[in-house]
Protein backbone atom coordinates (compact mmCIF):
# COMPACT_ATOMS: atom_id res chain seq x y z
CA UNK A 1 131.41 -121.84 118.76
CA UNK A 2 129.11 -120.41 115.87
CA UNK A 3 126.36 -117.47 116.64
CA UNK A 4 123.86 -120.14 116.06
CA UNK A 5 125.46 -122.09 118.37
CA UNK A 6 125.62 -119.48 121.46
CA UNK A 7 122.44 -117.94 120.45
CA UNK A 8 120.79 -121.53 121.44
CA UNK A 9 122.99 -122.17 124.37
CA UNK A 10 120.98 -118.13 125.85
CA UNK A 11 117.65 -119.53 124.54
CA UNK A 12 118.56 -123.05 126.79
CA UNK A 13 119.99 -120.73 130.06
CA UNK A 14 116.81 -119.27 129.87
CA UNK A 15 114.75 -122.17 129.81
CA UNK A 16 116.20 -123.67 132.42
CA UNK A 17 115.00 -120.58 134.35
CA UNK A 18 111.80 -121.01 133.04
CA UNK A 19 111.04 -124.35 134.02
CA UNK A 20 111.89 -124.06 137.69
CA UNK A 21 110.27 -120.24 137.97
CA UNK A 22 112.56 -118.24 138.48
CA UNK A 23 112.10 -114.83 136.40
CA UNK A 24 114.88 -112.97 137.23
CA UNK A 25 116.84 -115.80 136.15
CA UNK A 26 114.83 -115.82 132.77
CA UNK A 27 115.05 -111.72 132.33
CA UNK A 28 119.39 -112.31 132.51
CA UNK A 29 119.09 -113.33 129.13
CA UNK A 30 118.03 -109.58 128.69
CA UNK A 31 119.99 -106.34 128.59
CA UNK A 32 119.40 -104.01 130.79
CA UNK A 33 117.46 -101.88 128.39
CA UNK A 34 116.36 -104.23 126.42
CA UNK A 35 112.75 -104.22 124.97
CA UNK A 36 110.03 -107.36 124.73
CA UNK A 37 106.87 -107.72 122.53
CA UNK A 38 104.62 -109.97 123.01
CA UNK A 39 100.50 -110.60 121.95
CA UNK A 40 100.14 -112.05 125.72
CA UNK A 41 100.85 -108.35 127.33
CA UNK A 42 101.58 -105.14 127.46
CA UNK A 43 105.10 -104.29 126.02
CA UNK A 44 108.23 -104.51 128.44
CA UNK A 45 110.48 -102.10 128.45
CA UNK A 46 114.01 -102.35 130.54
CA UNK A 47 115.06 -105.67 132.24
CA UNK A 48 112.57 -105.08 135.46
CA UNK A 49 109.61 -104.88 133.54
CA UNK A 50 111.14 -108.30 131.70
CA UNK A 51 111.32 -109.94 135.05
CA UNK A 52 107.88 -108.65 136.25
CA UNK A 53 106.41 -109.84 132.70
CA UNK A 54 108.20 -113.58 133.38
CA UNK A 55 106.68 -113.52 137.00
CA UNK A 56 103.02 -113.23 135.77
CA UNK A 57 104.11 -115.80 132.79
CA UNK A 58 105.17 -117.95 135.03
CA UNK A 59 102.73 -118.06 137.03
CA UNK A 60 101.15 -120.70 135.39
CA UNK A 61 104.21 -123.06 135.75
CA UNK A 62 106.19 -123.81 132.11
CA UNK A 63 108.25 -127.36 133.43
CA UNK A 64 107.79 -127.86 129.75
CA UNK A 65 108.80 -125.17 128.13
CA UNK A 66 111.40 -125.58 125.09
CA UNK A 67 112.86 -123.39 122.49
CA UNK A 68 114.82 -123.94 119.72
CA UNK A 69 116.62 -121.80 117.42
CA UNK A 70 115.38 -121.91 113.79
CA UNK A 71 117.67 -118.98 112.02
CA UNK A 72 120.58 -117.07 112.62
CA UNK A 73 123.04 -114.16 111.60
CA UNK A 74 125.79 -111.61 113.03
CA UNK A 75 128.14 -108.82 112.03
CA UNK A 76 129.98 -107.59 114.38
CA UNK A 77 128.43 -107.19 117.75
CA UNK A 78 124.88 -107.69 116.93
CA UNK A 79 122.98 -110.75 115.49
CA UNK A 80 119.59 -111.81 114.95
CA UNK A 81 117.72 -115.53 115.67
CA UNK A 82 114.65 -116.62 115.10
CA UNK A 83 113.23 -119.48 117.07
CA UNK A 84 110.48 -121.52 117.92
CA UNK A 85 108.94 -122.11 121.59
CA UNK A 86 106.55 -124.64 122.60
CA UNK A 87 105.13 -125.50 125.81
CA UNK A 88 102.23 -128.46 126.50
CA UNK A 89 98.97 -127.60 126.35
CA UNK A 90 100.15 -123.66 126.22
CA UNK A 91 101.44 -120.99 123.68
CA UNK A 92 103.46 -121.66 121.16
CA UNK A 93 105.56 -119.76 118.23
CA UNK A 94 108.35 -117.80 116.88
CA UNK A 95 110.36 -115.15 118.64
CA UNK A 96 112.94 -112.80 116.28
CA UNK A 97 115.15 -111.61 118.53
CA UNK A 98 118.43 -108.86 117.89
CA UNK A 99 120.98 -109.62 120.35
CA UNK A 100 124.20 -107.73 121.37
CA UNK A 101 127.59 -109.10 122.09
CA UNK A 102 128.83 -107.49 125.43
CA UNK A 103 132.19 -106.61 126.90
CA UNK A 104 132.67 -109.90 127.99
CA UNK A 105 131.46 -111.75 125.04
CA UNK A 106 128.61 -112.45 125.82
CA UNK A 107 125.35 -112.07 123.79
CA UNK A 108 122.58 -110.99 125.52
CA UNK A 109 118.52 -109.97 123.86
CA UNK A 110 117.95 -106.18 123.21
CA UNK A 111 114.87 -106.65 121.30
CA UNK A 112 112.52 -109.88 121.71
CA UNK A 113 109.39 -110.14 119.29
CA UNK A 114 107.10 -112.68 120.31
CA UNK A 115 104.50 -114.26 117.67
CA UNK A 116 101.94 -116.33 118.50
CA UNK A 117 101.38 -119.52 116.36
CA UNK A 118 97.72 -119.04 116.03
């Protein structure tokens, strides 16, 4: 499977989490120290704050929320993506994201960048 490839099959984990509410569910996509930026709050910093970030998010519901990867690359064990989320009638944009592949192979986000499309 290519980076590209298991960087959108995280980004579609997550969403799944998303749409049903469930922000712990959406902050395992995270590692445990990772850090989130975002123009809709305060920056989050470690995966509990990630969680407690998703739980005001989603708040507001997000059944419709999609992302899709736009750009990829890796060395090693770390990799970039940049992708594009969307929800109805909500916020939209790009995220650039550095992830990290664990001991188990897994990638996970470290840093999340979120940019709003207006």
């Amino acid at each position: 499977m290519s980076f590209e490839n298991d960087c959108q099959k995280l980004f579609d984990s997550y969403v799944s989490h998303y749409r049903v509410g469930d922000a712990a569910g959406c902050s395992s996509a995270f590692a445990a120290e990772a850090q989130l930026y975002s123009p809709y709050g305060a920056p989050a910093i470690g995966r509990p704050a990630i969680e407690a970030t998703h739980k005001e998010w989603l708040a507001d519901g997000g059944e419709d929320k999609q992302i899709s990867v736009l750009s990829s690359g890796c060395s090693g064990d770390l990799g970039w993506c940049l992708a594009q989320f969307s929800e109805v009638d909500a916020d939209s944009g790009t995220s650039l994201n550095v992830l990290e592949r664990q001991a188990d192979g897994e990638w996970l986000i470290t840093r999340c960048s979120l940019n709003d499309a207006s």
